[in-house]
PDB file of N, CA and C in Angstrom:
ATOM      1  N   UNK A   1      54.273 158.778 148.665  1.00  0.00           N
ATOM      2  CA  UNK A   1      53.915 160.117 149.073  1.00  0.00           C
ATOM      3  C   UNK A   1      52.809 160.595 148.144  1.00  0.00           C
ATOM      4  N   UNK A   2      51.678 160.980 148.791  1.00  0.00           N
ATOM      5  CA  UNK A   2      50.646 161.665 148.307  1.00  0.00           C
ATOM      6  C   UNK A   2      50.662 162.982 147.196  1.00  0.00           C
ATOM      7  N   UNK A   3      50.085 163.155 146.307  1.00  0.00           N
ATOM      8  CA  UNK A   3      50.580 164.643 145.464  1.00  0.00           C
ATOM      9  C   UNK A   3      49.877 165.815 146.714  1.00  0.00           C
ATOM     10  N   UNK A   4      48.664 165.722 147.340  1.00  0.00           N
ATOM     11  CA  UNK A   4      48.262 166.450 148.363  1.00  0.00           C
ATOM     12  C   UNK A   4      49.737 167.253 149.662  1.00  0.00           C
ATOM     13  N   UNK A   5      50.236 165.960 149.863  1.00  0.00           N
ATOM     14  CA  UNK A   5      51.261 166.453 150.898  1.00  0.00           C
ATOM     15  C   UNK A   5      52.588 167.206 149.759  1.00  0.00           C
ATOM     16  N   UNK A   6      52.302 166.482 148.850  1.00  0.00           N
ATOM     17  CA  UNK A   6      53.863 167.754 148.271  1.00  0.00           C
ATOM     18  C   UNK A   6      53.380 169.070 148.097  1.00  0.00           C
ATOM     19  N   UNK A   7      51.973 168.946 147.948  1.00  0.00           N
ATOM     20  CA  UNK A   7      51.727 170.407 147.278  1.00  0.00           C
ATOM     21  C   UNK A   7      51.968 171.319 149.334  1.00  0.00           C
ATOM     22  N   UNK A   8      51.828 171.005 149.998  1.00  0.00           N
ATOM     23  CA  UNK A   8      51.008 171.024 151.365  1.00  0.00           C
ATOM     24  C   UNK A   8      52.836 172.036 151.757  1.00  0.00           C
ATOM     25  N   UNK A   9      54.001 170.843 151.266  1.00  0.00           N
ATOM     26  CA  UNK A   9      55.495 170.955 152.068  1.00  0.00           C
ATOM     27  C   UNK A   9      55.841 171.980 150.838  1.00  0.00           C
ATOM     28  N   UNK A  10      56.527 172.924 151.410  1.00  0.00           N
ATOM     29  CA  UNK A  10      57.460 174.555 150.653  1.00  0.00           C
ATOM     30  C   UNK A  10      58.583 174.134 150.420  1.00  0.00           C
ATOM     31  N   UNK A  11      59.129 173.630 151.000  1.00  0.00           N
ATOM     32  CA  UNK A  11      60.961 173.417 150.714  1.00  0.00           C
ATOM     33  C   UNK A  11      60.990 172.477 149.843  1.00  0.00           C
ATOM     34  N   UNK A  12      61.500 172.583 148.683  1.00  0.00           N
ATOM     35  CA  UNK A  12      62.165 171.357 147.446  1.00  0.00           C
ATOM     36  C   UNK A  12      62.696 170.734 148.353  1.00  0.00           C
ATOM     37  N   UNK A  13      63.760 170.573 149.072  1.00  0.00           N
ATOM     38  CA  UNK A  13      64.859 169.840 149.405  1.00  0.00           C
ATOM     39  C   UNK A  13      64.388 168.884 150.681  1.00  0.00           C
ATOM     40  N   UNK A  14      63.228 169.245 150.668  1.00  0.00           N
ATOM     41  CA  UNK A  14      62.309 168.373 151.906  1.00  0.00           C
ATOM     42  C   UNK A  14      61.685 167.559 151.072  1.00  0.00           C
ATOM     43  N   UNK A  15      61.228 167.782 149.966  1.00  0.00           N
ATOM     44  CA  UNK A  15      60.140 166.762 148.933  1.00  0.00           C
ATOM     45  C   UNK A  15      61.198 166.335 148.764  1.00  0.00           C
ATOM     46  N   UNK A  16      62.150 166.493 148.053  1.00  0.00           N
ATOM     47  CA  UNK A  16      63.267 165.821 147.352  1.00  0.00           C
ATOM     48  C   UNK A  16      63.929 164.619 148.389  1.00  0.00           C
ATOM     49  N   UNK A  17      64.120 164.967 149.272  1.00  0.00           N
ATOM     50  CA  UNK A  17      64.582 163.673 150.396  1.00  0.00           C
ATOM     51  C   UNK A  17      63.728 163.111 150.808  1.00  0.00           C
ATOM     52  N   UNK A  18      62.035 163.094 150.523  1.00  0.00           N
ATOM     53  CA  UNK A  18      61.252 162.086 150.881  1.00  0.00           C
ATOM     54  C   UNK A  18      61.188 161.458 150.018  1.00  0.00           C
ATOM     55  N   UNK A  19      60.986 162.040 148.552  1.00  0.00           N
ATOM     56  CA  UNK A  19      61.237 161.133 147.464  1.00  0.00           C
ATOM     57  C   UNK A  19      62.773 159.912 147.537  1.00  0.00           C
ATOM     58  N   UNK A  20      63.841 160.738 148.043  1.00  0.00           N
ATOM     59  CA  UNK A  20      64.693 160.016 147.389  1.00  0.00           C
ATOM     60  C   UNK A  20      64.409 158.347 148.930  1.00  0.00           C
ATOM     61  N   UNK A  21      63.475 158.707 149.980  1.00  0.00           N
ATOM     62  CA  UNK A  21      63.562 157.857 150.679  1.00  0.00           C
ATOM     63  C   UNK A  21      62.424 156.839 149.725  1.00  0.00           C
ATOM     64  N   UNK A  22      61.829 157.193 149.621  1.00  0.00           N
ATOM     65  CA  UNK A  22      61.152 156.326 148.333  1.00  0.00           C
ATOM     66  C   UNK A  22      61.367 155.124 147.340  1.00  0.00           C
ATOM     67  N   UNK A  23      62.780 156.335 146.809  1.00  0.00           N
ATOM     68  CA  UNK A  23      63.537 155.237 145.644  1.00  0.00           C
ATOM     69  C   UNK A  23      63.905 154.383 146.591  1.00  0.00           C
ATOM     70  N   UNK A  24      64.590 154.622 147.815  1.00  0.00           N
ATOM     71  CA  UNK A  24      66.063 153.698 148.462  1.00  0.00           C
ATOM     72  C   UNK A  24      65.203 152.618 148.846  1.00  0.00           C
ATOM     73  N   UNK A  25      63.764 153.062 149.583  1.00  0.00           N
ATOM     74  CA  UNK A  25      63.102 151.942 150.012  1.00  0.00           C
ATOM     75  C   UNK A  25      62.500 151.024 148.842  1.00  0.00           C
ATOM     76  N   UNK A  26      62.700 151.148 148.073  1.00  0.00           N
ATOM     77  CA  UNK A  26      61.950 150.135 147.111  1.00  0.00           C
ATOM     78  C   UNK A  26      63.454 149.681 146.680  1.00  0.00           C
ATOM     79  N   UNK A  27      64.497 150.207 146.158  1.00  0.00           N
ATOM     80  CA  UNK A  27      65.708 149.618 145.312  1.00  0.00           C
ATOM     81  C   UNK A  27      66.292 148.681 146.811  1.00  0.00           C
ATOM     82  N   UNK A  28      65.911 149.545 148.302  1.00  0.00           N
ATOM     83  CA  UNK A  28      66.746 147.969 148.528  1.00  0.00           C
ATOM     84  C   UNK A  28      68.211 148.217 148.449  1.00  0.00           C
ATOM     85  N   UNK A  29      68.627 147.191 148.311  1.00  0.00           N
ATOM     86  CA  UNK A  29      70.325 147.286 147.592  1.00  0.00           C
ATOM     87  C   UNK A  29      70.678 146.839 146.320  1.00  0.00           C
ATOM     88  N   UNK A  30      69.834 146.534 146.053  1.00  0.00           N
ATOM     89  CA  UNK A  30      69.255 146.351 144.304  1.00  0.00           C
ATOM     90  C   UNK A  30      69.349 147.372 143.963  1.00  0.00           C
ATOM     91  N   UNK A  31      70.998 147.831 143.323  1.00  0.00           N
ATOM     92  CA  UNK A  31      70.772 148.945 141.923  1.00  0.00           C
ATOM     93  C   UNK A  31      70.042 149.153 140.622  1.00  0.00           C
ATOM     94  N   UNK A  32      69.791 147.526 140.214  1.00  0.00           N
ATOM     95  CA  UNK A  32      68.720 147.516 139.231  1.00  0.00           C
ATOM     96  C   UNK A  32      67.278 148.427 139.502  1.00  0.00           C
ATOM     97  N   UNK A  33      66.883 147.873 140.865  1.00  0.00           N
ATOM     98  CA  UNK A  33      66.003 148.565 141.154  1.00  0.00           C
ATOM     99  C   UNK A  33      65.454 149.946 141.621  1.00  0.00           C
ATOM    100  N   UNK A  34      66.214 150.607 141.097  1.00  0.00           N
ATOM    101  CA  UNK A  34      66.476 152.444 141.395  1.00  0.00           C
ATOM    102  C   UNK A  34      65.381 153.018 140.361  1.00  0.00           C
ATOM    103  N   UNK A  35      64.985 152.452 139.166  1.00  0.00           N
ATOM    104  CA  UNK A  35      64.316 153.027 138.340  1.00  0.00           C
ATOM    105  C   UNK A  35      62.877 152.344 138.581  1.00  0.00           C
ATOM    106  N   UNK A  36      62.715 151.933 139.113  1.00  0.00           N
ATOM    107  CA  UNK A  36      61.165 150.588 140.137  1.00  0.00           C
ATOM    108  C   UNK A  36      60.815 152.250 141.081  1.00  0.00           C
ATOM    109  N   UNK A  37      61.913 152.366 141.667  1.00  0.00           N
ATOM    110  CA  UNK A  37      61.641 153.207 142.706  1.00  0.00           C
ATOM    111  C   UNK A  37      61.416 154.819 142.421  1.00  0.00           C
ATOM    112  N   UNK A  38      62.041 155.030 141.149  1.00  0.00           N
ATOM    113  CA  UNK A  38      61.710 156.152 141.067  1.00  0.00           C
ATOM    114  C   UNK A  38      60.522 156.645 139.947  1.00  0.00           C
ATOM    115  N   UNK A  39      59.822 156.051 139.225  1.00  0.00           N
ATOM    116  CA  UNK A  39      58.727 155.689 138.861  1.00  0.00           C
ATOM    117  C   UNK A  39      57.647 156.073 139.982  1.00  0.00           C
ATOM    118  N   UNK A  40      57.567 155.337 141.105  1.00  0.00           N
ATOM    119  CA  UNK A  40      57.161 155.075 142.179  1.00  0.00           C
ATOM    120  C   UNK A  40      56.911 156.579 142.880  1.00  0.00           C
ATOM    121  N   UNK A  41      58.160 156.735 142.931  1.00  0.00           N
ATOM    122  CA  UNK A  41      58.326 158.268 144.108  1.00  0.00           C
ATOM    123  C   UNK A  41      57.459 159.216 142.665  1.00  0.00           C
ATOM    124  N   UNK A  42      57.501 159.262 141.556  1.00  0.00           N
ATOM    125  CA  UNK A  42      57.335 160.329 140.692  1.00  0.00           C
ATOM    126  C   UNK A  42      55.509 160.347 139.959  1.00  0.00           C
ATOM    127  N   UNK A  43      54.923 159.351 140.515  1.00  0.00           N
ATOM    128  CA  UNK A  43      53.753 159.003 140.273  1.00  0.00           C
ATOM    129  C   UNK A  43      52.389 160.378 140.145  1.00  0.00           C
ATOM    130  N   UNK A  44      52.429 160.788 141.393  1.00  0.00           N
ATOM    131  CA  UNK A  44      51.880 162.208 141.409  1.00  0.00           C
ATOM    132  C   UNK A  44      51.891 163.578 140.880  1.00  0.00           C
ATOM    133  N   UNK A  45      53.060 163.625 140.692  1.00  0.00           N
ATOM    134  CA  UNK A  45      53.986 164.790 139.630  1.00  0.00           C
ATOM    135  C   UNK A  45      53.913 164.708 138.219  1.00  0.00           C
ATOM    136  N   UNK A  46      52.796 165.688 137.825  1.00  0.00           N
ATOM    137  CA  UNK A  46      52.047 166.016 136.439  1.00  0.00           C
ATOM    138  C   UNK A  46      53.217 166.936 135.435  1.00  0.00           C
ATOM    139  N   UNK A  47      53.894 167.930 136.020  1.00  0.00           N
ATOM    140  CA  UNK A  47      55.051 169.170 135.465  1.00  0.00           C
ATOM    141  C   UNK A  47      55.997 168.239 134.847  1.00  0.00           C
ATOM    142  N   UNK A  48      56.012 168.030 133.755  1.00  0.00           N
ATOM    143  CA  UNK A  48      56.857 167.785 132.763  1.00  0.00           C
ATOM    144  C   UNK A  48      58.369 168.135 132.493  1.00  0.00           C
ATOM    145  N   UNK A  49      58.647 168.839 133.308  1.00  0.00           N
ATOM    146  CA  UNK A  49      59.696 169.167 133.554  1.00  0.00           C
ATOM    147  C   UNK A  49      60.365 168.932 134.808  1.00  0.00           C
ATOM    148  N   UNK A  50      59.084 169.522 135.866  1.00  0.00           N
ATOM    149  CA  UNK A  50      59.825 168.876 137.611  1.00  0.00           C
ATOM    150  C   UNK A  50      59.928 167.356 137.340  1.00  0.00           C
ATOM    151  N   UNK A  51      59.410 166.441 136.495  1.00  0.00           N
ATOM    152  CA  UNK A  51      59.642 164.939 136.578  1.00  0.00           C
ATOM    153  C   UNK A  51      60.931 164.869 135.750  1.00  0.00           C
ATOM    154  N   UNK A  52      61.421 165.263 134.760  1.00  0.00           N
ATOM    155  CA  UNK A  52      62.665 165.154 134.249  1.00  0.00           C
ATOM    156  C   UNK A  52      63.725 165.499 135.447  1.00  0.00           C
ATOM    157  N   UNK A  53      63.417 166.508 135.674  1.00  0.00           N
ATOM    158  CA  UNK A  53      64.612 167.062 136.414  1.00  0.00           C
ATOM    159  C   UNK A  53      64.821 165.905 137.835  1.00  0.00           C
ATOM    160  N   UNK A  54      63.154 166.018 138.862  1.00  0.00           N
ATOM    161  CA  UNK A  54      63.501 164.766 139.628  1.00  0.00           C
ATOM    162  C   UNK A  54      63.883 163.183 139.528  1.00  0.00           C
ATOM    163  N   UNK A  55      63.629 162.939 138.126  1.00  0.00           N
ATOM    164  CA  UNK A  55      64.133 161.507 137.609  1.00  0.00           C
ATOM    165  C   UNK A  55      66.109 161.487 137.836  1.00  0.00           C
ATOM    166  N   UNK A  56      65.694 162.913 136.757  1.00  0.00           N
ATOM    167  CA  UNK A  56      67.519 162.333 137.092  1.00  0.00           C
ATOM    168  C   UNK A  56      68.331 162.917 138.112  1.00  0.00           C
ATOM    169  N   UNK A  57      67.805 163.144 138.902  1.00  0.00           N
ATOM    170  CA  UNK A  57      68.556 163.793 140.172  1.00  0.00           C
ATOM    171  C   UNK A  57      68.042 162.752 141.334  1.00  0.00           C
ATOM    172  N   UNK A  58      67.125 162.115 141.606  1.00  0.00           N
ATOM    173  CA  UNK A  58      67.202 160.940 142.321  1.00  0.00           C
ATOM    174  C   UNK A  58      67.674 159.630 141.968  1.00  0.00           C
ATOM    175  N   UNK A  59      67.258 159.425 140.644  1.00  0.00           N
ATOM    176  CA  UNK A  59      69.081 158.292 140.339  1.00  0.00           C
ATOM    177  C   UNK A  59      69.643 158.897 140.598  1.00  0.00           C
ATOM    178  N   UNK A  60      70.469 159.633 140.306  1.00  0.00           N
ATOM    179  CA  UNK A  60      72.162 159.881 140.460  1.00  0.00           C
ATOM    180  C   UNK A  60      72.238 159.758 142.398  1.00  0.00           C
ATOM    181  N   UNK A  61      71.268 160.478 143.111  1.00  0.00           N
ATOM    182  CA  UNK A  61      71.794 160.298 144.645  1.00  0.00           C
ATOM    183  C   UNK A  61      71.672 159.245 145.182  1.00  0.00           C
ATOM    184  N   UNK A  62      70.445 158.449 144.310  1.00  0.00           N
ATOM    185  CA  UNK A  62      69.931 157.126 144.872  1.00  0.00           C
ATOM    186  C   UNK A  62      71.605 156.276 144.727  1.00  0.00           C
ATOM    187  N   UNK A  63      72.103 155.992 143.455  1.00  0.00           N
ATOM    188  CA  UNK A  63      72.753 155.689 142.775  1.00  0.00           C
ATOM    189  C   UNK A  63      74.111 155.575 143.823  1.00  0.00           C
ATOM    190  N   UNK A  64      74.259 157.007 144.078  1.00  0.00           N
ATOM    191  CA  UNK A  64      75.317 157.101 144.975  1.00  0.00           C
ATOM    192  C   UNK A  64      74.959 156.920 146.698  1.00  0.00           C
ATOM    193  N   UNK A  65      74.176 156.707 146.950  1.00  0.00           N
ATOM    194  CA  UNK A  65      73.140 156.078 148.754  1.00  0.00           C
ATOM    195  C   UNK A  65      74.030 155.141 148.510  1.00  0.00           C
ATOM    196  N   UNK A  66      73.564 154.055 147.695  1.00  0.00           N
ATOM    197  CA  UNK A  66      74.113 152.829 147.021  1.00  0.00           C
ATOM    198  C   UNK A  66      75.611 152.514 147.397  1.00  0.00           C
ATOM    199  N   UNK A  67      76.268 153.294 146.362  1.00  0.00           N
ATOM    200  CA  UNK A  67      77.370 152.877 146.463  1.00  0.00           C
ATOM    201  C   UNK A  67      78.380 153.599 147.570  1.00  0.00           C
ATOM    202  N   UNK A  68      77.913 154.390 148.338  1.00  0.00           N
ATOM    203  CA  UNK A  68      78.179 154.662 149.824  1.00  0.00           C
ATOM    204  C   UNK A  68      78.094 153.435 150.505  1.00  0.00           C
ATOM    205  N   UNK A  69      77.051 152.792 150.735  1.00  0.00           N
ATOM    206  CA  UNK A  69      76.671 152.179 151.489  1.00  0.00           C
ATOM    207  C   UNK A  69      77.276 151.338 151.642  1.00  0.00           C
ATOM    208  N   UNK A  70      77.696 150.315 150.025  1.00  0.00           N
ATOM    209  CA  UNK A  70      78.398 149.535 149.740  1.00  0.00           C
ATOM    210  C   UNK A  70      80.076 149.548 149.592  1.00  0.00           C
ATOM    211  N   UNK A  71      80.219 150.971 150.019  1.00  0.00           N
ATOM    212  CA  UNK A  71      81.927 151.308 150.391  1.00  0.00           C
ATOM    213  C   UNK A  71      82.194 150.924 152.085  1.00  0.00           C
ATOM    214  N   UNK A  72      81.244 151.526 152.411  1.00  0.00           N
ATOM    215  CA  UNK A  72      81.198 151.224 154.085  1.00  0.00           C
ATOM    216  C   UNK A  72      80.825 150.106 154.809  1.00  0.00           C
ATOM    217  N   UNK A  73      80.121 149.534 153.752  1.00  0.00           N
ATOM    218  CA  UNK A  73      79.972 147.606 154.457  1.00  0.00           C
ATOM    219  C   UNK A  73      80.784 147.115 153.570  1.00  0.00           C
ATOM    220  N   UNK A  74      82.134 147.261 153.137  1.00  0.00           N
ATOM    221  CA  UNK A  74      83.465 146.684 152.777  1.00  0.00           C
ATOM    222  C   UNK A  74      84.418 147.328 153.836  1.00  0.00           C
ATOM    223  N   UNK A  75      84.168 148.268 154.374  1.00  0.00           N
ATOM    224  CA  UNK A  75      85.271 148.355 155.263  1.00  0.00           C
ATOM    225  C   UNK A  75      85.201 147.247 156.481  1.00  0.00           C
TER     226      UNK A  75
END
């Protein structure tokens, strides 16, 4: 995702779920790879603070995508 289009979209919670489609698409099902991905999604984002805060709030959901996913392809 472009820094142009975040600045462009108003709703956090709309950036925030394109980002977190970001992480998921790069980690895959590779939990290792959650921090590949969020690097990735956070590239454009200069605020020193919105990158703290979105680092660790897309691990933790990425984190848990994950292990959803992996509860429900064991059932």
């Amino acid at each position: 995702m472009n820094p142009e289009k975040l600045k462009q979209v108003q709703d956090p919670s709309v950036v925030e779920k394109e980002l977190l489609d970001v992480v998921l698409g790069v980690a895959g099902d590779d939990g290792n790879m959650i921090r590949e991905g969020v690097i990735k999604a956070l590239r454009g984002i200069d605020d020193k603070a919105r990158r703290t805060y979105l680092w660790n709030e897309l691990t933790r959901r990425a984190t848990e995508k994950l292990r959803q996913a992996r509860r429900k392809a064991a059932v």
